[in-house]
C-alpha atoms as a PDB file:
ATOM      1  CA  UNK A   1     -64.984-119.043 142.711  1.00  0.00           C
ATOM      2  CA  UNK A   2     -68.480-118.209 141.869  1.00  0.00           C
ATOM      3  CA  UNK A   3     -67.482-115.524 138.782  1.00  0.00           C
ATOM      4  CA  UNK A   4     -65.131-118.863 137.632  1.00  0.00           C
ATOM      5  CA  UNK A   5     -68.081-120.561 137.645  1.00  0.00           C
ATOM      6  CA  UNK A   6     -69.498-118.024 135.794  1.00  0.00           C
ATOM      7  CA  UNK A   7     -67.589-117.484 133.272  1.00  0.00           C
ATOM      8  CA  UNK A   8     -67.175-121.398 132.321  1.00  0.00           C
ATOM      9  CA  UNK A   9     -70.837-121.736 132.254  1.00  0.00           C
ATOM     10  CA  UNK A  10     -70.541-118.378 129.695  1.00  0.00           C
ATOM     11  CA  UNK A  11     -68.378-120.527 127.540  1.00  0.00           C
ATOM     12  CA  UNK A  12     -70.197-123.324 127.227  1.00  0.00           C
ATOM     13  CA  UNK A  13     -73.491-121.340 126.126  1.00  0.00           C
ATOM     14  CA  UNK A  14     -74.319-122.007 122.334  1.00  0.00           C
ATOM     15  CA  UNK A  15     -74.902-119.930 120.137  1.00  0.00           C
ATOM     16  CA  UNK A  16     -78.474-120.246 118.559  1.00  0.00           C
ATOM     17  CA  UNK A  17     -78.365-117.928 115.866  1.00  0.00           C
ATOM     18  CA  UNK A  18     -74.894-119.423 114.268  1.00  0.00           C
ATOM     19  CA  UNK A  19     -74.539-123.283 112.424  1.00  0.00           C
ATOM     20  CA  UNK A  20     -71.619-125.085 112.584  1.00  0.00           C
ATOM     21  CA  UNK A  21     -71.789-127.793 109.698  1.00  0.00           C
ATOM     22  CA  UNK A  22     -67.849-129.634 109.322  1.00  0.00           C
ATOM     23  CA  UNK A  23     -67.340-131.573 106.209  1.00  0.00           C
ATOM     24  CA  UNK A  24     -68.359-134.795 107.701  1.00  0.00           C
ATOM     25  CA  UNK A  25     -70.887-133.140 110.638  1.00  0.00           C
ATOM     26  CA  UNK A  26     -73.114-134.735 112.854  1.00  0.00           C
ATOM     27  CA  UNK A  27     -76.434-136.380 111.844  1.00  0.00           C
ATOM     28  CA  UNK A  28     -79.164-136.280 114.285  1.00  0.00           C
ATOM     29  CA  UNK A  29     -82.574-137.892 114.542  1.00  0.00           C
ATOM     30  CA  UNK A  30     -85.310-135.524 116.359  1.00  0.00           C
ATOM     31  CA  UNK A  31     -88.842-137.341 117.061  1.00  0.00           C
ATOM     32  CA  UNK A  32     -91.398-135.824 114.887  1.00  0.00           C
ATOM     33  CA  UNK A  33     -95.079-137.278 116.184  1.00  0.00           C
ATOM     34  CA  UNK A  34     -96.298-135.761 119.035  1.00  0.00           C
ATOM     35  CA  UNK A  35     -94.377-133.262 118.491  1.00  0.00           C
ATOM     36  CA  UNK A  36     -96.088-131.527 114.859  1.00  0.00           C
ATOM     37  CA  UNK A  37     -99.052-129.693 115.611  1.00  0.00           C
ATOM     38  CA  UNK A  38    -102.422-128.724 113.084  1.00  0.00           C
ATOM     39  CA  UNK A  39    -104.459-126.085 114.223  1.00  0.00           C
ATOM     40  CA  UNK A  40    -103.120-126.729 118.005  1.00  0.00           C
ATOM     41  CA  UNK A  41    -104.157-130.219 117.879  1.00  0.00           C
ATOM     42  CA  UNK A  42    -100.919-132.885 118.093  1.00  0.00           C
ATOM     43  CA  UNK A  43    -100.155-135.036 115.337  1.00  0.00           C
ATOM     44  CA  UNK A  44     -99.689-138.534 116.671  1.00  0.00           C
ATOM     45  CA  UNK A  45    -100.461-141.183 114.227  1.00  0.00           C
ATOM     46  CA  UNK A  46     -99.317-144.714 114.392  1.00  0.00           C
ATOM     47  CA  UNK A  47     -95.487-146.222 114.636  1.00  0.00           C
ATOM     48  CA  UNK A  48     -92.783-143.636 115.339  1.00  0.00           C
ATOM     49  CA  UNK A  49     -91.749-141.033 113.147  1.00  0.00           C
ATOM     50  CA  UNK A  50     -88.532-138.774 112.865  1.00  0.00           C
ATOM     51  CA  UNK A  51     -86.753-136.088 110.793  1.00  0.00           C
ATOM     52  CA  UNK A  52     -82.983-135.624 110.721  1.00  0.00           C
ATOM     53  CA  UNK A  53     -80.821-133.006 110.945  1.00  0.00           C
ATOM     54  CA  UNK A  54     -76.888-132.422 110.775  1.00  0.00           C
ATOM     55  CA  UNK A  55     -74.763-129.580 112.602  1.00  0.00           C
ATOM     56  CA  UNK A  56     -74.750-127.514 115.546  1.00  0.00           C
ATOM     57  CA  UNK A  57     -74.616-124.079 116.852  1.00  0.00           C
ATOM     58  CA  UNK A  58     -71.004-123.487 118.210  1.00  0.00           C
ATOM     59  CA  UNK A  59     -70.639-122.517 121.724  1.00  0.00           C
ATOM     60  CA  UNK A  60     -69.063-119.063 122.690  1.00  0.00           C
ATOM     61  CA  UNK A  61     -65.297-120.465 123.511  1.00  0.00           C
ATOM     62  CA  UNK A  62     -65.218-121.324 120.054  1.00  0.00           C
ATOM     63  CA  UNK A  63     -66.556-117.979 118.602  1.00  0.00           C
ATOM     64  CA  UNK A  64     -63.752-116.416 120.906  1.00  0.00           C
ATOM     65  CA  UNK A  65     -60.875-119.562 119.670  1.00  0.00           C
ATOM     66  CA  UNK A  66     -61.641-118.312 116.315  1.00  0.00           C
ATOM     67  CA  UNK A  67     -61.839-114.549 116.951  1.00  0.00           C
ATOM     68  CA  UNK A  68     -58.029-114.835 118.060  1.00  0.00           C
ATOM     69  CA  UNK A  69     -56.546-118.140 115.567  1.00  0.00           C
ATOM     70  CA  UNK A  70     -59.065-117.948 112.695  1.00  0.00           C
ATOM     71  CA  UNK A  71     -61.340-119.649 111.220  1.00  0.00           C
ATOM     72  CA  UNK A  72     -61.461-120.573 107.391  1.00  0.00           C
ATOM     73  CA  UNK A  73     -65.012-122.296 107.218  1.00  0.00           C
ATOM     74  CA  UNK A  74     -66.737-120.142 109.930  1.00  0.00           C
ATOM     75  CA  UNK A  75     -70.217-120.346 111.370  1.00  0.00           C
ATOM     76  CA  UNK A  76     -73.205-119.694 109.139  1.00  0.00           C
ATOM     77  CA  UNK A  77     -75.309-116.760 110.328  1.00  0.00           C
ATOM     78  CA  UNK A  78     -78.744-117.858 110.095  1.00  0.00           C
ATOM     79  CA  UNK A  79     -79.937-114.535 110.592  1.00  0.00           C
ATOM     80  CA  UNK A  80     -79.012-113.512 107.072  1.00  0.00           C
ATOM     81  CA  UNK A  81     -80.248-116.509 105.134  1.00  0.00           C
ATOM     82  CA  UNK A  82     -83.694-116.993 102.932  1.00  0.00           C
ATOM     83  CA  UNK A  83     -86.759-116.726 104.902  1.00  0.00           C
ATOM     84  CA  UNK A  84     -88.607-119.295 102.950  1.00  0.00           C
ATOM     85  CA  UNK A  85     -85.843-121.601 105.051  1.00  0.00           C
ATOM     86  CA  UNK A  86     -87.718-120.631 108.372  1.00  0.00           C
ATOM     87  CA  UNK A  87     -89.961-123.268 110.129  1.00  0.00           C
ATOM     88  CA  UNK A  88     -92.124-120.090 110.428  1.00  0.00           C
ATOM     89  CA  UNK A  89     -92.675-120.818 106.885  1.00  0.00           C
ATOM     90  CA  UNK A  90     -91.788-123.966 105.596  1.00  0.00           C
ATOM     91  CA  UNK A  91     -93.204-126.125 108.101  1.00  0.00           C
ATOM     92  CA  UNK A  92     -97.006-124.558 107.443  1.00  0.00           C
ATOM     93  CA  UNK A  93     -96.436-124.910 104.144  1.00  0.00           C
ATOM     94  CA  UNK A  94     -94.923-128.715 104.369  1.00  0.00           C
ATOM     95  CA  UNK A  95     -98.339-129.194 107.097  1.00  0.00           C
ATOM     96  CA  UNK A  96    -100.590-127.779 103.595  1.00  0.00           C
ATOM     97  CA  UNK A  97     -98.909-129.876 101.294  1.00  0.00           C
ATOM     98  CA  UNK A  98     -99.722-133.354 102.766  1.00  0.00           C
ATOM     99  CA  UNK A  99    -103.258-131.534 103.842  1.00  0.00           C
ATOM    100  CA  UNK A 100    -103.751-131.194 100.294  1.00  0.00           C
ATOM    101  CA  UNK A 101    -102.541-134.509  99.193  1.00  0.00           C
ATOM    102  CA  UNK A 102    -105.152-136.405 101.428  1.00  0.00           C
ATOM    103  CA  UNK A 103    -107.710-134.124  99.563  1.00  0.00           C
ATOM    104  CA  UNK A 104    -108.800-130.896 101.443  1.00  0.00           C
ATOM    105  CA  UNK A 105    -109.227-128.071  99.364  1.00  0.00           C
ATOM    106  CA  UNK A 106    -106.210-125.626 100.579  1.00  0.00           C
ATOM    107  CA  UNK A 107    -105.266-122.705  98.381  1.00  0.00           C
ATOM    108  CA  UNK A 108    -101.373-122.370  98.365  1.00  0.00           C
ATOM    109  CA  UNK A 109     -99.786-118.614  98.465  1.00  0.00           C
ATOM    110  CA  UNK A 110     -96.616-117.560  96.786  1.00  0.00           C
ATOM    111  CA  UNK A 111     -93.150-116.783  97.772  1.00  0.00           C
ATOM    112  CA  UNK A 112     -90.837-115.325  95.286  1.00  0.00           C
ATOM    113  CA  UNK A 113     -87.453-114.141  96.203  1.00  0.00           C
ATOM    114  CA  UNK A 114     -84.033-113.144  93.758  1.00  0.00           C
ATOM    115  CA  UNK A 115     -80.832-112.718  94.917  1.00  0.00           C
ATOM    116  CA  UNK A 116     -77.394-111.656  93.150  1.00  0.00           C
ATOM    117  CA  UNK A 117     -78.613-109.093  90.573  1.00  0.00           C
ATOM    118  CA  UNK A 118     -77.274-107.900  87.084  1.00  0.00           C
ATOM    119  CA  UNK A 119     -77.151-104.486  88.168  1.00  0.00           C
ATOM    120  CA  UNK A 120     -75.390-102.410  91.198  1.00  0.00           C
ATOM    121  CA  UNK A 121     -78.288-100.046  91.646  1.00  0.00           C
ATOM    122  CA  UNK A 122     -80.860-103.392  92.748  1.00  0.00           C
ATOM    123  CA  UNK A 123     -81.164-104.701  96.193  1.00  0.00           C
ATOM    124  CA  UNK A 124     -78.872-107.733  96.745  1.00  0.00           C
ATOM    125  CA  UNK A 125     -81.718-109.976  97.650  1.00  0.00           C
ATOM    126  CA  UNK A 126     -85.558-109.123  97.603  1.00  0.00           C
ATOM    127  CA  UNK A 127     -88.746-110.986  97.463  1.00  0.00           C
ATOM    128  CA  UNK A 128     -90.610-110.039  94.511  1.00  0.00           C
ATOM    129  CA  UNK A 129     -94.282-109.273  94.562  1.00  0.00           C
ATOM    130  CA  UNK A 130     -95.160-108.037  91.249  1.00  0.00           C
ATOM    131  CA  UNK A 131     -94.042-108.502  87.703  1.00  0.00           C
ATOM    132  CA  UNK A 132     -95.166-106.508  84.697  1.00  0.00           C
ATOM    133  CA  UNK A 133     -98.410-105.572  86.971  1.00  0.00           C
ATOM    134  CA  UNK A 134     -98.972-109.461  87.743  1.00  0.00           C
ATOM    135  CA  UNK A 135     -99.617-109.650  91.710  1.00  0.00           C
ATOM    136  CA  UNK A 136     -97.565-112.882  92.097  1.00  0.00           C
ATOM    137  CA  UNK A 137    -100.356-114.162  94.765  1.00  0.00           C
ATOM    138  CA  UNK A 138    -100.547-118.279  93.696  1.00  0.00           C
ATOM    139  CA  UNK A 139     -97.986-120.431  91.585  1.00  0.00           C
ATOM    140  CA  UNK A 140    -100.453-119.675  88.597  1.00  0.00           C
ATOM    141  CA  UNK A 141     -99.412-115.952  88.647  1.00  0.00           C
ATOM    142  CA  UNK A 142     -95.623-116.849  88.383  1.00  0.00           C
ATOM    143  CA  UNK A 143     -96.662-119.089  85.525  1.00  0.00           C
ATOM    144  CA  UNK A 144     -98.331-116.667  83.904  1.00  0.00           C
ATOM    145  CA  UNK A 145     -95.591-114.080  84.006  1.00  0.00           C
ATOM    146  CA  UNK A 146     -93.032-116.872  82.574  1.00  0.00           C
ATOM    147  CA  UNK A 147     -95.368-117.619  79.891  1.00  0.00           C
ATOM    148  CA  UNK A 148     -95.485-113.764  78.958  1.00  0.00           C
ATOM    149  CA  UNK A 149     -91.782-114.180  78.651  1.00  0.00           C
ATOM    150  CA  UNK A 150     -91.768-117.039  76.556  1.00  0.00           C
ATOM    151  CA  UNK A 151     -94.098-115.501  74.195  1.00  0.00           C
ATOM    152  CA  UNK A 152     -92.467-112.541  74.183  1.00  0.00           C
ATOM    153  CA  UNK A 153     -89.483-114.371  72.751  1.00  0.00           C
ATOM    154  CA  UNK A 154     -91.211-116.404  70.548  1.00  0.00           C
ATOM    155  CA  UNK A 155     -92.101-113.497  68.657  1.00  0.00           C
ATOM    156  CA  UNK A 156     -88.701-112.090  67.670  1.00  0.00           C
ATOM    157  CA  UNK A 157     -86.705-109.545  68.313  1.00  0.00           C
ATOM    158  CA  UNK A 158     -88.377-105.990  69.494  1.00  0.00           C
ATOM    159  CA  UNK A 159     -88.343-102.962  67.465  1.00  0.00           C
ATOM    160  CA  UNK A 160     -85.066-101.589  66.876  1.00  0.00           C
ATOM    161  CA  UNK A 161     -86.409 -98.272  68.312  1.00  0.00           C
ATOM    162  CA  UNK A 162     -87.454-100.034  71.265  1.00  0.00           C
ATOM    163  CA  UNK A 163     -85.659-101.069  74.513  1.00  0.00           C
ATOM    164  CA  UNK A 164     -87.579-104.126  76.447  1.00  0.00           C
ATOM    165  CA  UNK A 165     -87.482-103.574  80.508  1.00  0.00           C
ATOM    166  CA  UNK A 166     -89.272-105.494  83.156  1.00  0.00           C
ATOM    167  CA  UNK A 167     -90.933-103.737  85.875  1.00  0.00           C
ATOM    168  CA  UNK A 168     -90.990-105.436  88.813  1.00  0.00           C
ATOM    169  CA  UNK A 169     -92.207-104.580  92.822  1.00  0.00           C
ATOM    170  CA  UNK A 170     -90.404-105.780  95.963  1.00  0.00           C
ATOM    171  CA  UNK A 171     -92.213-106.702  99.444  1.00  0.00           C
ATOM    172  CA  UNK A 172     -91.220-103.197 101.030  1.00  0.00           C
ATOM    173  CA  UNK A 173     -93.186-101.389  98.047  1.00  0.00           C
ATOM    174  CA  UNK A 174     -90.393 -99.947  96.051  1.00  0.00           C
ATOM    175  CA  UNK A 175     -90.931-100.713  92.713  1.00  0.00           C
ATOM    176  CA  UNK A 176     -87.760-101.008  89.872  1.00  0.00           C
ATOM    177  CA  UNK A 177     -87.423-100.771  86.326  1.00  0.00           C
ATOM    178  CA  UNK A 178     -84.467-103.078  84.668  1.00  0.00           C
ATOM    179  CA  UNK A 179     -83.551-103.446  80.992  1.00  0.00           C
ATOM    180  CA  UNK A 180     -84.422-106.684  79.582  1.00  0.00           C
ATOM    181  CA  UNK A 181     -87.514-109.249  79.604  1.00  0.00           C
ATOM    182  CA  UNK A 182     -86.690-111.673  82.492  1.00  0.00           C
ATOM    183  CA  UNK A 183     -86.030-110.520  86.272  1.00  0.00           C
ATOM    184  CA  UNK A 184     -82.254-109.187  86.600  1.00  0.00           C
ATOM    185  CA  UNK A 185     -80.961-111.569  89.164  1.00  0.00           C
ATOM    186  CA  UNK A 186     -79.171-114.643  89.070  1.00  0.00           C
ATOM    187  CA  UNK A 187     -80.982-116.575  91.423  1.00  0.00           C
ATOM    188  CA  UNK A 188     -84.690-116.528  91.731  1.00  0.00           C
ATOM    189  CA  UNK A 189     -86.466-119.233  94.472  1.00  0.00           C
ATOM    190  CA  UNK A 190     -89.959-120.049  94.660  1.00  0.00           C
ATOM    191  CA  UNK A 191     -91.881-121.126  97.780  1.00  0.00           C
ATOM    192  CA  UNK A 192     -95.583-122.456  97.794  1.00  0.00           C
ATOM    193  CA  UNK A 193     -96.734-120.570 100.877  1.00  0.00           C
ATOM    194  CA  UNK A 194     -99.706-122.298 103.214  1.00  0.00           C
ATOM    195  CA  UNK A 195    -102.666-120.351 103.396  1.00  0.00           C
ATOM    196  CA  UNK A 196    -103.453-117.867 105.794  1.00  0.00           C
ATOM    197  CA  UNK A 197    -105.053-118.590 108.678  1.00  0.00           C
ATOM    198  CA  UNK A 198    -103.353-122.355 109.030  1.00  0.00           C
ATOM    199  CA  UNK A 199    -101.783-122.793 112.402  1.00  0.00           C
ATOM    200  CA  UNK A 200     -99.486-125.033 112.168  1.00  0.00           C
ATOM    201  CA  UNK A 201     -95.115-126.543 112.767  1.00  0.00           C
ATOM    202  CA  UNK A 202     -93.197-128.309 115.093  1.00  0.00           C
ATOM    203  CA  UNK A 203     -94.286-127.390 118.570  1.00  0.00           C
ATOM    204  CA  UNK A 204     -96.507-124.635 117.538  1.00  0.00           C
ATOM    205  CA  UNK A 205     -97.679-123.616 121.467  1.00  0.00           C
ATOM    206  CA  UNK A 206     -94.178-122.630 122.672  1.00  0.00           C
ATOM    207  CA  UNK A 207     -93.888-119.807 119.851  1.00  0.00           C
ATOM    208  CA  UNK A 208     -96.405-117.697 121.534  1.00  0.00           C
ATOM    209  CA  UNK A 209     -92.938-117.607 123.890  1.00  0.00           C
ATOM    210  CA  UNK A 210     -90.845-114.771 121.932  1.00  0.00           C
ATOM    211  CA  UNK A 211     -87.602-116.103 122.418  1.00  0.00           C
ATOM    212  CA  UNK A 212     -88.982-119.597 120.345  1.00  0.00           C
ATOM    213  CA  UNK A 213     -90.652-117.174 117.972  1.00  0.00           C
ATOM    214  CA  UNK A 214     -87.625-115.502 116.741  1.00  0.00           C
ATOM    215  CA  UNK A 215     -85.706-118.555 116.846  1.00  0.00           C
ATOM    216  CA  UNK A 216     -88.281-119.981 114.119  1.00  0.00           C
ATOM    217  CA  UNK A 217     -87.945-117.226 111.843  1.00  0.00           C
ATOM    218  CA  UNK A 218     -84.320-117.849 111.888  1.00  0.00           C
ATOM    219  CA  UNK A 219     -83.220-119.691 108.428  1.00  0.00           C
ATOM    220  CA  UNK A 220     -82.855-123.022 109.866  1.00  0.00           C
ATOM    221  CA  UNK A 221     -83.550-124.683 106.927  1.00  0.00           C
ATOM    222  CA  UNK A 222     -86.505-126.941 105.549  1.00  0.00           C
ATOM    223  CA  UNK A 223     -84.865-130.290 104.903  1.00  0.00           C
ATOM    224  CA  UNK A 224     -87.656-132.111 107.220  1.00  0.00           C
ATOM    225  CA  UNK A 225     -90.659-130.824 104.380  1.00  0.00           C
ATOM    226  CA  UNK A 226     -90.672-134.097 103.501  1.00  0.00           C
ATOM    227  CA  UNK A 227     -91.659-135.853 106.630  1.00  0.00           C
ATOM    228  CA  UNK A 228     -94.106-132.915 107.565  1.00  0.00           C
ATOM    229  CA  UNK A 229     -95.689-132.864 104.963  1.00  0.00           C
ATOM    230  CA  UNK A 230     -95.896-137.210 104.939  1.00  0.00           C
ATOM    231  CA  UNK A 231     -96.772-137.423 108.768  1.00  0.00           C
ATOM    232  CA  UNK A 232    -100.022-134.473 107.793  1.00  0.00           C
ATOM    233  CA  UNK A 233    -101.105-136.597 105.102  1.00  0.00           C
ATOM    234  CA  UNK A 234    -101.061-139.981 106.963  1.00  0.00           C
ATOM    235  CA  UNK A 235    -102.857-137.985 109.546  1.00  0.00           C
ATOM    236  CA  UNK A 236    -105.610-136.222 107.583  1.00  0.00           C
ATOM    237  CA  UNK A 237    -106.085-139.320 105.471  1.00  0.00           C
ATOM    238  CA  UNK A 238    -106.356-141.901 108.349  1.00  0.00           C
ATOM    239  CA  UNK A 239    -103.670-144.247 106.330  1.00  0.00           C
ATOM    240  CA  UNK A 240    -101.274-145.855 108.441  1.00  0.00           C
ATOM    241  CA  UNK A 241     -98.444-145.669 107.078  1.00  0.00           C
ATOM    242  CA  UNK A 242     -96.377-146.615 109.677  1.00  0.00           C
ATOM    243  CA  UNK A 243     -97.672-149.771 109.816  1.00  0.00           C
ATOM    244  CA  UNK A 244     -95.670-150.226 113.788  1.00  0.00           C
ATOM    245  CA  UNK A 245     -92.345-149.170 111.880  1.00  0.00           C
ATOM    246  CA  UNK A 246     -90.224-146.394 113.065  1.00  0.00           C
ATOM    247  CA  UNK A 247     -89.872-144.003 109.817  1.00  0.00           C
ATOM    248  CA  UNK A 248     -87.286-141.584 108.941  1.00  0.00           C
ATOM    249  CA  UNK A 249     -86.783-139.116 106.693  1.00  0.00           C
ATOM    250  CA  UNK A 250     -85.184-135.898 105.157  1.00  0.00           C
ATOM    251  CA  UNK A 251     -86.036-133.977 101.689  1.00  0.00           C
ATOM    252  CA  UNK A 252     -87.403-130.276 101.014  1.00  0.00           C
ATOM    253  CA  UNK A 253     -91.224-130.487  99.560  1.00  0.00           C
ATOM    254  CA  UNK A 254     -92.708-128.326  96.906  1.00  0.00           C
ATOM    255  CA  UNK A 255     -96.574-127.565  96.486  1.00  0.00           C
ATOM    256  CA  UNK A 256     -96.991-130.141  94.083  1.00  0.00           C
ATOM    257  CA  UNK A 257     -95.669-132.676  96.301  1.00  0.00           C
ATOM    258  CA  UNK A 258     -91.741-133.145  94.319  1.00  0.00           C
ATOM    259  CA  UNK A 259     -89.281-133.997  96.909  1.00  0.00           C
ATOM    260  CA  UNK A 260     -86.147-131.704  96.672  1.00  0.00           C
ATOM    261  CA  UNK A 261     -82.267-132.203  97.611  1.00  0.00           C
ATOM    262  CA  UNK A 262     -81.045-131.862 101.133  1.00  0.00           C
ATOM    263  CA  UNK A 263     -77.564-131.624 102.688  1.00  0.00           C
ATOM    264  CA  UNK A 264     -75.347-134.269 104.651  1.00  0.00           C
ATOM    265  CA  UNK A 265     -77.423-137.135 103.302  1.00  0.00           C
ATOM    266  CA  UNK A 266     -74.421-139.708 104.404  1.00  0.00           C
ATOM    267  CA  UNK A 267     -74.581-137.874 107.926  1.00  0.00           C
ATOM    268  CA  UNK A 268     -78.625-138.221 108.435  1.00  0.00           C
ATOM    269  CA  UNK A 269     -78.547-141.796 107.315  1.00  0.00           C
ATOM    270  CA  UNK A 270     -76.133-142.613 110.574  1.00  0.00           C
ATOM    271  CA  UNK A 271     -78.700-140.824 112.501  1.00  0.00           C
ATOM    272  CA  UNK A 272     -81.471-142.809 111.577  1.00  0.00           C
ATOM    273  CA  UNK A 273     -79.547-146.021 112.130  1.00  0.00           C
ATOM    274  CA  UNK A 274     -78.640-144.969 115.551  1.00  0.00           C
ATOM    275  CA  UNK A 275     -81.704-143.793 116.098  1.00  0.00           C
ATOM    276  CA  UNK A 276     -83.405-147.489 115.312  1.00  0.00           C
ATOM    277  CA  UNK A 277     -85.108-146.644 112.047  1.00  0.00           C
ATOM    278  CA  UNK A 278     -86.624-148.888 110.030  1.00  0.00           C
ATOM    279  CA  UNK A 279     -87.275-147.422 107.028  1.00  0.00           C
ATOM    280  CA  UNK A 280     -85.327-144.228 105.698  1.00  0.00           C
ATOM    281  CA  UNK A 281     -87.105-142.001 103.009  1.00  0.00           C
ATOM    282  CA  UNK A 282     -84.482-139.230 100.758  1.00  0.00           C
ATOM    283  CA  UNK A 283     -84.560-137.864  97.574  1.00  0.00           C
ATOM    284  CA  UNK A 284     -84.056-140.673  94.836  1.00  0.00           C
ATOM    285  CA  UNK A 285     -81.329-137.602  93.071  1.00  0.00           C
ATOM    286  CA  UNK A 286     -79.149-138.451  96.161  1.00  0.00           C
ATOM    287  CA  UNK A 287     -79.203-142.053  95.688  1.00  0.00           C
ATOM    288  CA  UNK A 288     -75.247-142.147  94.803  1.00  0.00           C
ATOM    289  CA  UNK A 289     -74.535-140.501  98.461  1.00  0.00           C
ATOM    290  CA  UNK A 290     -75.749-143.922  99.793  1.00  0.00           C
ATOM    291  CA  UNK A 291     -73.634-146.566  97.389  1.00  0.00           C
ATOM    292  CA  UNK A 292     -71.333-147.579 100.458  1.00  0.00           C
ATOM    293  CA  UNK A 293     -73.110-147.066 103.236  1.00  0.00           C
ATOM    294  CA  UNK A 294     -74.088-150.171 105.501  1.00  0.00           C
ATOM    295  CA  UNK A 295     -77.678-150.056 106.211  1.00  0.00           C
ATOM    296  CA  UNK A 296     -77.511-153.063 108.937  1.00  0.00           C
ATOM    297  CA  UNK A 297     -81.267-153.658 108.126  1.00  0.00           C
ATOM    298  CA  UNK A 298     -82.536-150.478 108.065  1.00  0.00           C
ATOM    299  CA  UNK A 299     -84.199-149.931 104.469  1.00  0.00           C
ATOM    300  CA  UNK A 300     -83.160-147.292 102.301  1.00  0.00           C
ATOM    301  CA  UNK A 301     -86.013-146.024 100.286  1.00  0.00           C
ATOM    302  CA  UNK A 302     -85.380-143.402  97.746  1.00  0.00           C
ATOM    303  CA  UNK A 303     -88.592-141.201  96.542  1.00  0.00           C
ATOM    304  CA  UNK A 304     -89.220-138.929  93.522  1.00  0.00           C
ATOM    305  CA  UNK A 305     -92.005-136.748  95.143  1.00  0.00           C
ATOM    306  CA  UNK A 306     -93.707-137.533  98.006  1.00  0.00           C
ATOM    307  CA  UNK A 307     -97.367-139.626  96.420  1.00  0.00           C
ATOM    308  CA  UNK A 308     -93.858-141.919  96.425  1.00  0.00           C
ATOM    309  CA  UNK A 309     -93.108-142.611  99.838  1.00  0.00           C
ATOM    310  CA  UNK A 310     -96.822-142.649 100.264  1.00  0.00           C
ATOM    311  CA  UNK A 311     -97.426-145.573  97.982  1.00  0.00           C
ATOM    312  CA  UNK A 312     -94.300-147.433  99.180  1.00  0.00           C
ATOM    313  CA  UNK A 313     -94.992-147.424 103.055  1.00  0.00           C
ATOM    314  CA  UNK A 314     -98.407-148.598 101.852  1.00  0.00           C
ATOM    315  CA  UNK A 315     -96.931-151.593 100.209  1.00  0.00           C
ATOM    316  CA  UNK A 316     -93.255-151.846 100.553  1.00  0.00           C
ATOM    317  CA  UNK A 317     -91.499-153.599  97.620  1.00  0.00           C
ATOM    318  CA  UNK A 318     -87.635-153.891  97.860  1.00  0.00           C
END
């Protein structure tokens, strides 16, 4: 009886490190204040804040089901996917964005990472950390080294005796050498990093726990920048922006502040209704994802970049 026990308990377990996302998945609201910590202080401003999320890890009778029958849209291994997706990451760098927005002087770091390259003898994916000797440290070094290219363009052709190639270093020190004047992958992603030293994310004690450590350098994704970033700035700025309401939102951030795409909009937006919200923030691209779908009094607030959502919770218009 007891190893029956057992072994239904077994497969029931999730699985942390896998995402299950169907094509019409889940939406979930998580409570965000009192919950985001700055330099181990808790964030709790006024009103009620949350970010949304949609999926689930599957559980182990379903990795077994689908060993045996299949599976043609299986689980997402989120130990394989971009670190700048990590809360590890993102969520310091969401906490520096609004930081900076309500005026402290924070200097951002860089992330630069390529993936699916021209060539069979380069890494599949690699974070780059130098470009034609340019230590990509800040954004202004990556804009640098596109300006060289540009330029270099500009100018014409290059000898006919003369092959252009791009040197380039990766983040375990090997270096490369590719023809051509731009970086030979298909995919490059760039990631304002928060500065060193800035403690901060979404229940920041528990990681000294290892377990919750690993788990947040997982690639869980950073579709709650947005609201990190918002709920640091209302915080450091001593605006409430609340105003009593309960805000929700989803949307990636970027250092200056632009509010990027996220995934299962429709999903996130029946979270936040059952959740109560008042108010839901996305990215004003996505608008068309919400044509049909029955707020119920909830307003629906699409935002640009994120000096946006703070000038419409200031004075809401409709």
């Amino acid at each position: 009886m007891v190893l029956v026990v057992l072994l239904l308990v077994v497969l029931v377990l999730p699985v942390p490190w896998l995402h299950v996302v169907s094509p019409d998945p889940l939406g979930h609201a998580w409570r965000l204040d009192g919950r985001l910590y700055i330099q181990g202080e808790a964030i709790d401003p006024g009103g009620d804040w949350s970010w949304l999320a949609v999926g689930r890890p599957p559980v182990v009778a379903e990795l077994l089901r689908d060993r045996v029958i299949g599976n043609d849209t299986p689980p997402t291994d989120l130990r394989r996917g971009s670190p700048r997706r990590s809360p590890s990451l993102s969520e310091p760098a969401a906490v520096a964005v609004g930081l900076r927005h309500a005026g402290l002087d924070l200097p951002m770091r860089l992330l630069v990472e390529a993936s699916r390259p021209h060539f069979e003898d380069l890494p599949d994916h690699v974070v780059i950390t130098e470009i034609a000797g340019i230590r990509l440290t800040q954004r202004g070094d990556w804009d640098a080294v596109v300006g060289g290219w540009e330029s270099a363009e500009g100018a014409g052709p290059p000898a006919a005796t003369l092959t252009p190639t791009v040197d380039f270093a990766i983040r375990d020190g090997r270096s490369f050498s590719a023809p051509g004047t731009r970086l030979p992958y298909d995919r490059i992603d760039i990631m304002d990093l928060a500065p060193l030293g800035l403690d901060a994310g979404i229940a920041v004690p528990l990681t000294r726990l290892a377990p919750v450590s690993w788990f947040r350098k997982l690639s869980l994704g950073s579709s709650h920048g947005m609201m990190v970033a918002l709920l640091s700035y209302s915080h450091a700025s001593g605006n409430d922006l609340a105003q009593a309401r309960h805000i929700a939102g989803t949307g990636g951030i970027q250092g200056d502040g632009t509010v990027t795409r996220i995934g299962g909009l429709p999903s996130k937006a029946r979270a936040a209704k059952r959740a109560g919200a008042d108010v839901l923030l996305f990215p004003a691209s996505q608008v068309g994802e919400l044509e049909t779908f029955d707020r119920e009094g909830m307003t629906l607030v699409p935002i640009e970049t994120l000096d946006d959502a703070v000038r419409w919770l200031a004075n809401p218009v409709a």
